[in-house]
C-alpha atoms as a PDB file:
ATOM      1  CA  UNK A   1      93.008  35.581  34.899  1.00  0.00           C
ATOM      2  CA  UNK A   2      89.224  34.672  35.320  1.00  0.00           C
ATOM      3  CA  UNK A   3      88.562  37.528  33.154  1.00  0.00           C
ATOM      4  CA  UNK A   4      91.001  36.315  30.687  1.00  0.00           C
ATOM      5  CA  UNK A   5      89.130  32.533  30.536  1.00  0.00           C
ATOM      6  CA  UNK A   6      85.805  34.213  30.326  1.00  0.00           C
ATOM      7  CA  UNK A   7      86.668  36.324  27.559  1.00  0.00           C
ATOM      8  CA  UNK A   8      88.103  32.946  25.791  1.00  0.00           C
ATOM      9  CA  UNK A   9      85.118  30.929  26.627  1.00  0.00           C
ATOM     10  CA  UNK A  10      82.738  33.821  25.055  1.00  0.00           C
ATOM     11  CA  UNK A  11      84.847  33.914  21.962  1.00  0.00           C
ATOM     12  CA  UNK A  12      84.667  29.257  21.666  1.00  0.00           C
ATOM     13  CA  UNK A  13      81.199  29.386  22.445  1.00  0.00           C
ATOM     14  CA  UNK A  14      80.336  32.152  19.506  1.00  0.00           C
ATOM     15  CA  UNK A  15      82.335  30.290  17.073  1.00  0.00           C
ATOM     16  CA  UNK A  16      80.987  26.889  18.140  1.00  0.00           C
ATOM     17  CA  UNK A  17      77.844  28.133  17.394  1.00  0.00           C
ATOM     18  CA  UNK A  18      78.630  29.584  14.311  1.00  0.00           C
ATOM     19  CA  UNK A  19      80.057  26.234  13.100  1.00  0.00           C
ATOM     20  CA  UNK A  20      77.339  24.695  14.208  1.00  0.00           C
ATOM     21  CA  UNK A  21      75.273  27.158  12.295  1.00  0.00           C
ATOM     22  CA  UNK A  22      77.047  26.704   9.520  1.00  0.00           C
ATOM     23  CA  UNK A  23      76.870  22.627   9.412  1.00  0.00           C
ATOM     24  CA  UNK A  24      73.411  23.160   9.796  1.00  0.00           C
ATOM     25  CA  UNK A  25      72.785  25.326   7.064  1.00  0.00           C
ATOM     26  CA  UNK A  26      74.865  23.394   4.834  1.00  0.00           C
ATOM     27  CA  UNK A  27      73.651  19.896   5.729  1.00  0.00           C
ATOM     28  CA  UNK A  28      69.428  21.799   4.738  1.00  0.00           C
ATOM     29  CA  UNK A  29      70.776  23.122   1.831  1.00  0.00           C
ATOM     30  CA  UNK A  30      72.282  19.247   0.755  1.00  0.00           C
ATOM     31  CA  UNK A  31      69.131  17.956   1.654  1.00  0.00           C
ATOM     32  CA  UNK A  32      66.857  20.342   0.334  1.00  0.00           C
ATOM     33  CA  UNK A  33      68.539  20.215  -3.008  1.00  0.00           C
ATOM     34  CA  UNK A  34      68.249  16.574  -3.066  1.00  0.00           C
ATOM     35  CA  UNK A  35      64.755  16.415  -2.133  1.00  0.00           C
ATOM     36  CA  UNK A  36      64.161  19.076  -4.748  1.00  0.00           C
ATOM     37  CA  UNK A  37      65.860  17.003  -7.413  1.00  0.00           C
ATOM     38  CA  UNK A  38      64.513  13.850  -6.124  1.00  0.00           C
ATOM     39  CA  UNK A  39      60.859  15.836  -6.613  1.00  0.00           C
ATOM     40  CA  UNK A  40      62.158  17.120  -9.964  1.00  0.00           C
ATOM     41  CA  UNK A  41      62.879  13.825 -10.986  1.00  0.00           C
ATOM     42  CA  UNK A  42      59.867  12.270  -9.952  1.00  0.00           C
ATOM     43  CA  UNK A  43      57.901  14.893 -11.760  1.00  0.00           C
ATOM     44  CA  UNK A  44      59.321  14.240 -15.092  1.00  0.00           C
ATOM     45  CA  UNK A  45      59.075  10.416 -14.640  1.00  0.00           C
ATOM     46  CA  UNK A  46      54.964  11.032 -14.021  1.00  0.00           C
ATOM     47  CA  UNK A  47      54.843  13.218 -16.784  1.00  0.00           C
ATOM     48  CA  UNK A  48      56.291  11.449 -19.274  1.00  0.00           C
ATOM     49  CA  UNK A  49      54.624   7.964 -18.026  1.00  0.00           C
ATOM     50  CA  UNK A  50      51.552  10.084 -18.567  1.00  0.00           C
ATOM     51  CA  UNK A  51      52.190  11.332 -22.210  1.00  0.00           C
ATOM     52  CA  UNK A  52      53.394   7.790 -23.064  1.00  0.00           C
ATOM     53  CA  UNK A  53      50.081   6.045 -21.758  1.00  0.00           C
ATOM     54  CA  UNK A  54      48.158   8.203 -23.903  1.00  0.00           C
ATOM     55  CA  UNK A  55      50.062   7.989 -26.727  1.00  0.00           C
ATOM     56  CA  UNK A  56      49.792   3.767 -26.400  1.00  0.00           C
ATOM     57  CA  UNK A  57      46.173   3.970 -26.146  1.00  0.00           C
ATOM     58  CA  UNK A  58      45.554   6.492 -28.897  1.00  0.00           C
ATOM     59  CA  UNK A  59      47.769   4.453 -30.906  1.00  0.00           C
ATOM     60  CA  UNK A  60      46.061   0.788 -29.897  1.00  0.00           C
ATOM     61  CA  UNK A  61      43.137   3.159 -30.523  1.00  0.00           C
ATOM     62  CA  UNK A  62      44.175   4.146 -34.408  1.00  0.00           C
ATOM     63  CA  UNK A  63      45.886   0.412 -34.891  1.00  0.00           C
ATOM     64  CA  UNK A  64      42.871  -1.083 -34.030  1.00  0.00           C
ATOM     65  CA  UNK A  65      40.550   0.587 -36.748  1.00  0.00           C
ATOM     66  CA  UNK A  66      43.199  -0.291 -39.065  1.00  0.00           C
ATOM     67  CA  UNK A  67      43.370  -3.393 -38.285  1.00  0.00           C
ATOM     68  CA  UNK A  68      39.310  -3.829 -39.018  1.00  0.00           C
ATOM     69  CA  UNK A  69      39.831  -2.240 -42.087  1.00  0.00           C
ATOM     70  CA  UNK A  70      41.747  -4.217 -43.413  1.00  0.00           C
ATOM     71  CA  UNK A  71      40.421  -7.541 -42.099  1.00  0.00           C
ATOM     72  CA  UNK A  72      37.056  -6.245 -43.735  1.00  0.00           C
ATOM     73  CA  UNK A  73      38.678  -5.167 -47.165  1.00  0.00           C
ATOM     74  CA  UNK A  74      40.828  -8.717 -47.495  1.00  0.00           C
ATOM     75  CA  UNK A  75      37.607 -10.503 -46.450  1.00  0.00           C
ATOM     76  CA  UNK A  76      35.679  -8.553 -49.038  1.00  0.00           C
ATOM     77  CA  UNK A  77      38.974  -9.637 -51.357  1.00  0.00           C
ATOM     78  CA  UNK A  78      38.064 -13.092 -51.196  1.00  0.00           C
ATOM     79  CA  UNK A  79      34.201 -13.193 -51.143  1.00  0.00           C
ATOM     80  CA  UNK A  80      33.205 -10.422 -54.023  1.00  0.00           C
ATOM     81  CA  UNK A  81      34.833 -12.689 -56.718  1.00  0.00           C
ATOM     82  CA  UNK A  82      32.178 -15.200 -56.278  1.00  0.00           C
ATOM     83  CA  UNK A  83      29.229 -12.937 -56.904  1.00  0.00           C
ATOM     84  CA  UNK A  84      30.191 -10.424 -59.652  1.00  0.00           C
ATOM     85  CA  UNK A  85      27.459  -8.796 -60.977  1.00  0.00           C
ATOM     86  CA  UNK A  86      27.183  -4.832 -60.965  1.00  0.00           C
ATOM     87  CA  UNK A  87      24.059  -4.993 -59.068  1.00  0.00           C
ATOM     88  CA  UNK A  88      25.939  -6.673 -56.864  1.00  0.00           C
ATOM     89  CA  UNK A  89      29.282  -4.774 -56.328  1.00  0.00           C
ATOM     90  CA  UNK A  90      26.793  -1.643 -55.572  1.00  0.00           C
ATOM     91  CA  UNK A  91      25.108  -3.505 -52.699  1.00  0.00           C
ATOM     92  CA  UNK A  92      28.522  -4.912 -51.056  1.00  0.00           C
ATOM     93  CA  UNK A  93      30.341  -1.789 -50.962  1.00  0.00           C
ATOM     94  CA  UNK A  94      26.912   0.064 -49.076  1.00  0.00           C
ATOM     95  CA  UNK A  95      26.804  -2.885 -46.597  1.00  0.00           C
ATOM     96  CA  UNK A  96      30.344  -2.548 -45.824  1.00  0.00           C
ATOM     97  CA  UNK A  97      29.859   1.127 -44.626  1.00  0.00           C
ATOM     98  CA  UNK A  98      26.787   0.485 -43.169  1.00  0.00           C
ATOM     99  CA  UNK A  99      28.295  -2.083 -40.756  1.00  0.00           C
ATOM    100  CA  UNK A 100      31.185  -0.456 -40.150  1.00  0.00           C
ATOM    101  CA  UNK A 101      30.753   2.912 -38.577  1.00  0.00           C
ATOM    102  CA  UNK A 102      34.686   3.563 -39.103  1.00  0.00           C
ATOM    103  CA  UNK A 103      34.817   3.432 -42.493  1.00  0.00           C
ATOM    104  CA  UNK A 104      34.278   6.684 -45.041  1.00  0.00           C
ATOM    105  CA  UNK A 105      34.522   5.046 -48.425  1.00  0.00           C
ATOM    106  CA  UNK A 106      34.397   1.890 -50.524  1.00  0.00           C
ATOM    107  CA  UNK A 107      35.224   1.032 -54.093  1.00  0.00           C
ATOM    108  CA  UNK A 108      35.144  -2.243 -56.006  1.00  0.00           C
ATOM    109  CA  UNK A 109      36.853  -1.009 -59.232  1.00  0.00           C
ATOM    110  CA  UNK A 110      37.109  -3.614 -61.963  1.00  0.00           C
ATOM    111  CA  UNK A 111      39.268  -3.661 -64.923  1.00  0.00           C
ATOM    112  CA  UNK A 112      38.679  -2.538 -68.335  1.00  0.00           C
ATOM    113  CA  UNK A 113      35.939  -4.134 -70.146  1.00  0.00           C
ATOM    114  CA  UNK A 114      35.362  -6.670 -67.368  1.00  0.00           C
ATOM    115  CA  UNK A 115      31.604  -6.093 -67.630  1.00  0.00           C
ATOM    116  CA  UNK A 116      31.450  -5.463 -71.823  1.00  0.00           C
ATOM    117  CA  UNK A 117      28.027  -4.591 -71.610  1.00  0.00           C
ATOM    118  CA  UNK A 118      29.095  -1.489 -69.038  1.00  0.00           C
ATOM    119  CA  UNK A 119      31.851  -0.268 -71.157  1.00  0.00           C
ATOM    120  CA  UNK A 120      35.159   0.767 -70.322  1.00  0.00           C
ATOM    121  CA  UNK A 121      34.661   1.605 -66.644  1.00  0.00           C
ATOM    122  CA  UNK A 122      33.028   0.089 -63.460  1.00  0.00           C
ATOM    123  CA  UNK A 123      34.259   1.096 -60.369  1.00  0.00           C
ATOM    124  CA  UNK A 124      31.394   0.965 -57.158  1.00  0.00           C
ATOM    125  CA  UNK A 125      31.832   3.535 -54.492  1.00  0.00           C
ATOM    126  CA  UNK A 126      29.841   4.123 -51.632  1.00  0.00           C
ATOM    127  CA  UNK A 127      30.728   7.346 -49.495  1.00  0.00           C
ATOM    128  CA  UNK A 128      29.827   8.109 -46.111  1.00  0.00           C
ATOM    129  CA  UNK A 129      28.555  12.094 -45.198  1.00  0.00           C
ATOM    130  CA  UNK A 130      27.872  13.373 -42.217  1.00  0.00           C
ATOM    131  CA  UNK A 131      24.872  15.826 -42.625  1.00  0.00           C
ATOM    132  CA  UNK A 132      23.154  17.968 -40.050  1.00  0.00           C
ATOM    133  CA  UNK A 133      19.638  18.692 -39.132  1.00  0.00           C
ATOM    134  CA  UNK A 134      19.405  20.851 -36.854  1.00  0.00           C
ATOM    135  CA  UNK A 135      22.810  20.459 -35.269  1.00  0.00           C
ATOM    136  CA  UNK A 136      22.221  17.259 -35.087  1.00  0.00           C
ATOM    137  CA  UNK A 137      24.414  14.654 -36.934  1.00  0.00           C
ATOM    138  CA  UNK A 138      22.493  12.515 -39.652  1.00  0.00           C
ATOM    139  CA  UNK A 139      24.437   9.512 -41.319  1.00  0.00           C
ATOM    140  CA  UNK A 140      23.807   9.588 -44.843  1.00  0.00           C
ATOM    141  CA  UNK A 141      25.459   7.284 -47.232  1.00  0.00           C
ATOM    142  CA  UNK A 142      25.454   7.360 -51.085  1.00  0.00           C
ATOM    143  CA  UNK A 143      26.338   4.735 -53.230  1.00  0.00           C
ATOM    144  CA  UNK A 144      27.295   5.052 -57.248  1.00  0.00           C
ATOM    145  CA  UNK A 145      28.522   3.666 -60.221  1.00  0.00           C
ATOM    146  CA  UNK A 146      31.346   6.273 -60.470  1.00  0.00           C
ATOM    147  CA  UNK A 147      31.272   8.651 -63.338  1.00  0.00           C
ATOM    148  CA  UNK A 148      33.691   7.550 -66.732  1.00  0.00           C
ATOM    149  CA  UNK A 149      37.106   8.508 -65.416  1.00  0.00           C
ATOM    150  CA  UNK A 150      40.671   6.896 -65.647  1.00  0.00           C
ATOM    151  CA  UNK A 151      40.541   5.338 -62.519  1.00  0.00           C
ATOM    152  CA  UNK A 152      43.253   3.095 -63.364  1.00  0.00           C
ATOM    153  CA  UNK A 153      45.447   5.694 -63.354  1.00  0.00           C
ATOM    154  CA  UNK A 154      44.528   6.761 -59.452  1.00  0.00           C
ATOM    155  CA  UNK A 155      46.874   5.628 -56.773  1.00  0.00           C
ATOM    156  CA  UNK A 156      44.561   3.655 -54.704  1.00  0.00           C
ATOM    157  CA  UNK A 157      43.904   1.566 -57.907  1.00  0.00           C
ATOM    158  CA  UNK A 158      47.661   1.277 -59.308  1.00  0.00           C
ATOM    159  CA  UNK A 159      49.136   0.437 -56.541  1.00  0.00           C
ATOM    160  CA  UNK A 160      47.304  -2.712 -55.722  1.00  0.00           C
ATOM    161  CA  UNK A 161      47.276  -3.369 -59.604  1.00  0.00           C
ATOM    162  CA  UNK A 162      51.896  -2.635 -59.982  1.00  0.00           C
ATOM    163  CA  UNK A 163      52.364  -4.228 -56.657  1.00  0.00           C
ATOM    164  CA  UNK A 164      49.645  -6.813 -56.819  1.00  0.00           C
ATOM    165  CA  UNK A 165      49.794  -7.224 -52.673  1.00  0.00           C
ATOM    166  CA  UNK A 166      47.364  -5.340 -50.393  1.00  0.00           C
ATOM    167  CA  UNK A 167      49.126  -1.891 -48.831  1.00  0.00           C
ATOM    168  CA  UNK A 168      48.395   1.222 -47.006  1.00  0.00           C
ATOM    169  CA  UNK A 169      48.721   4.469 -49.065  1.00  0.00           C
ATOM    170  CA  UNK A 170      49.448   8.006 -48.213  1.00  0.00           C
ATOM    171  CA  UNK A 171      47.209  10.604 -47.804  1.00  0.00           C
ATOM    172  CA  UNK A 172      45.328  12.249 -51.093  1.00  0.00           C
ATOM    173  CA  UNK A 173      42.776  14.132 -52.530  1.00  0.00           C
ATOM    174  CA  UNK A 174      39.915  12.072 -53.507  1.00  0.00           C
ATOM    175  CA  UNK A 175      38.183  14.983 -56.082  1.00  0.00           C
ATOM    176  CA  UNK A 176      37.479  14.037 -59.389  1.00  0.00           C
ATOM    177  CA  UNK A 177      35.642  16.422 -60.865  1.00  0.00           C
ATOM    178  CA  UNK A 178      32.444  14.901 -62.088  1.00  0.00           C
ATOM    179  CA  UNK A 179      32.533  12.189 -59.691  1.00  0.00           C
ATOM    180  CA  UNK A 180      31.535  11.308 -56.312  1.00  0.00           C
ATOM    181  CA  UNK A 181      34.209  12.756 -53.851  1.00  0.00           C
ATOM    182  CA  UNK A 182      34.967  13.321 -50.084  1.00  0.00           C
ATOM    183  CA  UNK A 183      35.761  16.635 -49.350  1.00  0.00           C
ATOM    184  CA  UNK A 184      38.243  15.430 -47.060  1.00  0.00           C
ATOM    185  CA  UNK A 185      41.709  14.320 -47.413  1.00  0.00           C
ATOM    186  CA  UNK A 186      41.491  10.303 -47.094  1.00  0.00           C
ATOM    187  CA  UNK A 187      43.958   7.389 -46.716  1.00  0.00           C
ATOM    188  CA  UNK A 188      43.239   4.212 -48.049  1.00  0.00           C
ATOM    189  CA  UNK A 189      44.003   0.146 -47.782  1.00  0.00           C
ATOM    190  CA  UNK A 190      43.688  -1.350 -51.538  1.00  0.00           C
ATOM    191  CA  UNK A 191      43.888  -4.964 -52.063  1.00  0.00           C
ATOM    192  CA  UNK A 192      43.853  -6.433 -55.532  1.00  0.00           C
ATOM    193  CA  UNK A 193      41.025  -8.755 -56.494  1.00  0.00           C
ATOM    194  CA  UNK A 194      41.824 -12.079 -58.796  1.00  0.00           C
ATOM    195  CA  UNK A 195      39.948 -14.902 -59.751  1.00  0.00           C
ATOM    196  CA  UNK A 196      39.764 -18.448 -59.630  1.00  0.00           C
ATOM    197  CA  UNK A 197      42.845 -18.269 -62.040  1.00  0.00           C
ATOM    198  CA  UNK A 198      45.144 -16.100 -59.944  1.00  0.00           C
ATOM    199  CA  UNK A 199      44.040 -13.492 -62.281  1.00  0.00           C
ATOM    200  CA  UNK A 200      44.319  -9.537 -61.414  1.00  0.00           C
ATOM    201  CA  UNK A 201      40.395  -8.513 -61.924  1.00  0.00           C
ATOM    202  CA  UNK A 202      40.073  -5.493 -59.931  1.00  0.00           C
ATOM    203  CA  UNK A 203      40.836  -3.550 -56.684  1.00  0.00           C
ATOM    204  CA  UNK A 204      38.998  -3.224 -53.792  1.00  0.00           C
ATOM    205  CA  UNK A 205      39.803  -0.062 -51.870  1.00  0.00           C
ATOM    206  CA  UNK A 206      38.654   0.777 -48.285  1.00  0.00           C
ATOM    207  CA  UNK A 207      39.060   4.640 -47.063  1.00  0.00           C
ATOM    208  CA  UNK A 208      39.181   6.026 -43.964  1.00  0.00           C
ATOM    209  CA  UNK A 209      39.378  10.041 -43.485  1.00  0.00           C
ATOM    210  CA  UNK A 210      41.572  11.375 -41.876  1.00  0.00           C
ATOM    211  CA  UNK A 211      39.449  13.949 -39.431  1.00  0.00           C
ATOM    212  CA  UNK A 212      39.466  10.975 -37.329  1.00  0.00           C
ATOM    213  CA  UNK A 213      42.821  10.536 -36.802  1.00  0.00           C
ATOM    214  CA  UNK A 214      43.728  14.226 -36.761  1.00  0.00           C
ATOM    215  CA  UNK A 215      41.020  14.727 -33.990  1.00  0.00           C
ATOM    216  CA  UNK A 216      42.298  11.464 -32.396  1.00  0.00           C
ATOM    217  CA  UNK A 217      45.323  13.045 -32.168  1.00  0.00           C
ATOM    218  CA  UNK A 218      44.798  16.284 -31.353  1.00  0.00           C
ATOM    219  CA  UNK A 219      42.526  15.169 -28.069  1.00  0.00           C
ATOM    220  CA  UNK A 220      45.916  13.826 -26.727  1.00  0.00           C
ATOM    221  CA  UNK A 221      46.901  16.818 -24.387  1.00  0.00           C
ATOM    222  CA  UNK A 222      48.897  15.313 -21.311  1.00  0.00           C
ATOM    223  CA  UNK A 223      48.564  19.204 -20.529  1.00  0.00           C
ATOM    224  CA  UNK A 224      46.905  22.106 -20.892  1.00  0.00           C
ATOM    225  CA  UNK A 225      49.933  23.818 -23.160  1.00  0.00           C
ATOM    226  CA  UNK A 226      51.022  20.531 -25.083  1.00  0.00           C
ATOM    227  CA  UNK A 227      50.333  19.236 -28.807  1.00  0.00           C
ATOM    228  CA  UNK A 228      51.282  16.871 -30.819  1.00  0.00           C
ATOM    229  CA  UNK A 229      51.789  16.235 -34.347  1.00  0.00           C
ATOM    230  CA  UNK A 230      51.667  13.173 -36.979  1.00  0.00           C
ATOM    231  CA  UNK A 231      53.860  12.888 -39.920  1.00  0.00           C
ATOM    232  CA  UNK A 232      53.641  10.343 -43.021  1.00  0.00           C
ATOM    233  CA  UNK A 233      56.768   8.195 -44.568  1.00  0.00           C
ATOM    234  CA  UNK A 234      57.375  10.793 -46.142  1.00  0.00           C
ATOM    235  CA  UNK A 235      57.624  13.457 -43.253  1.00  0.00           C
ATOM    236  CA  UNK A 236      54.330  15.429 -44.547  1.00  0.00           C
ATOM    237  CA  UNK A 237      52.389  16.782 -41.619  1.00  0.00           C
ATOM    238  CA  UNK A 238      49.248  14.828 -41.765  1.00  0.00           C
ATOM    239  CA  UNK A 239      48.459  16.374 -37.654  1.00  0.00           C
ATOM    240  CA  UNK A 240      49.841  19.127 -36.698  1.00  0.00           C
ATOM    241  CA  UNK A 241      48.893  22.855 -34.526  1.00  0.00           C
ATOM    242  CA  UNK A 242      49.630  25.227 -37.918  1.00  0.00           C
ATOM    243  CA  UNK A 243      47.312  23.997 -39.977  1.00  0.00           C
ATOM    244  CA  UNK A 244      48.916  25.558 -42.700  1.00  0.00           C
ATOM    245  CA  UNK A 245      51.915  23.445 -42.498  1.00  0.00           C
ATOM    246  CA  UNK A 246      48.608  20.264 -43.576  1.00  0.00           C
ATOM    247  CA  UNK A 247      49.518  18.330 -46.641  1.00  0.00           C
ATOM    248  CA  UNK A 248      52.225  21.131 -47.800  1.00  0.00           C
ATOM    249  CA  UNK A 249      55.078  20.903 -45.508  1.00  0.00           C
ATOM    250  CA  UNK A 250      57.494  18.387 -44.243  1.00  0.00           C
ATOM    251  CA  UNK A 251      59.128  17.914 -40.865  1.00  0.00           C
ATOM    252  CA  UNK A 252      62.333  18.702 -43.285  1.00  0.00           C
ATOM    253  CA  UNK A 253      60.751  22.318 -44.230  1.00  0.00           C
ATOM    254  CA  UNK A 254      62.802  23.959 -41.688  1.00  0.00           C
ATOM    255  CA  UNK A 255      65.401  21.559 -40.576  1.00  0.00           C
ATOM    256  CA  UNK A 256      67.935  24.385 -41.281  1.00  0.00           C
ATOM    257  CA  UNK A 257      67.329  26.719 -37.873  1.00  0.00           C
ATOM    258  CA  UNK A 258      69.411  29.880 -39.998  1.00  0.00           C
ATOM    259  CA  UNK A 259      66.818  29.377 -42.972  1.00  0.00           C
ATOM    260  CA  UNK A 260      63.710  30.545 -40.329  1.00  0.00           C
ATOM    261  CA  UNK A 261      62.596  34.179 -40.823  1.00  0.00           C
ATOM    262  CA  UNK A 262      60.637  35.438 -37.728  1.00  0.00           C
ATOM    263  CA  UNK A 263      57.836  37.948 -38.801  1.00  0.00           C
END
């Protein structure tokens, strides 16, 4: 009989430790898969905290040179109309690059005829360059009555002349051949010029390039494998990794995944 209870007492006290085994191995693997997705989740929330603070300052960042822009171009706007001469336009578009480091390019383009003894044309540009001497950077600035051209007919001078309002506009090519150009792409603020009549006299257009912002851009790497791109109203990649895909393709370019063709 003792024998018997032994034998019984062997058998409970295996499979009371095998339950208790069990429970414990069961209640670790609940907690260790909550801790994991607890860590998991806490992960994720850093990392996208992360990429969202540096997207809000290199946004503040862009916003705020846009904002100077145009607060320099609509003061410009207001002031130029008092003192036109074309001596004059010449000098205020220099000064405006020269004391603002952000800036690439500015025109004062008047309408036809506005200065009869100038002809058809006057439009005053100044362009920034960056030249090198030695590796090192040299800010050079040229400024020029711009070359006979149908200026009238470019966008940065249209649109402030159809829409009569100051805007943004996209991204473009600023060659002309014959003329002082940026051998960058460039995006501009335009805001029409009147006189003391209400009267539509000319455009005054303020250009930034757009290596800034693509470098701007570019520099935000929350980590080592990430990029980012930047898109227009239209979709055009203004910012992105293929370069290729610059100024030529949309975000809609391969929206259909069966249209791809891996090579």
């Amino acid at each position: 009989m003792k024998r018997i209870l032994n034998h019984f007492r062997r058998r409970l006290s295996i499979r009371l430790g095998l339950l208790i085994v069990l429970i414990v191995t069961v209640a670790f693997s609940l907690l260790f898969g909550y801790l994991f997705y607890r860590g998991k989740r806490y992960i994720q929330h850093a990392a996208i905290e992360r990429a969202t603070k540096l997207l809000d300052n290199t946004a503040e960042h862009i916003n705020g040179i846009m904002d100077d822009t145009e607060t320099v171009t609509n003061f410009m706007a207001q002031t130029t109309p008092r003192h036109l001469s074309p001596d004059s336009l010449l000098v205020f578009t220099r000064r405006a690059i020269e004391e603002n480091s952000f800036l690439t390019g500015m025109a004062i383009s008047m309408e036809p005829y506005y200065f009869p003894e100038m002809g058809r044309y006057y439009s005053a540009y100044s362009l920034r360059y960056m030249a090198y001497d030695d590796d090192n950077p040299i800010d050079s600035i040229t400024t020029v009555r711009e070359g006979p051209f149908e200026y009238f007919d470019a966008v940065w001078y249209k649109t402030s002349r159809t829409l009569g309002t100051s805007s943004w506009i996209d991204a473009y090519d600023d060659y002309n051949e014959g003329t002082l150009s940026s051998p960058d792409i460039l995006t501009s603020y335009c805001c029409p010029m009147r006189n003391a009549d209400g009267q539509f006299i000319g455009s005054i257009t303020a250009s930034l390039t757009l290596k800034w912002l693509s470098a701007a851009v570019s520099d935000l790497k929350p980590y080592p494998n990430s990029s980012a791109i930047m898109i227009d109203r239209n979709g055009t990649y203004l910012v992105h990794p293929d370069t290729a895909k610059l100024y030529r393709e949309t975000i809609f370019s391969d929206a259909a995944p069966e249209s791809r063709r891996e090579i």
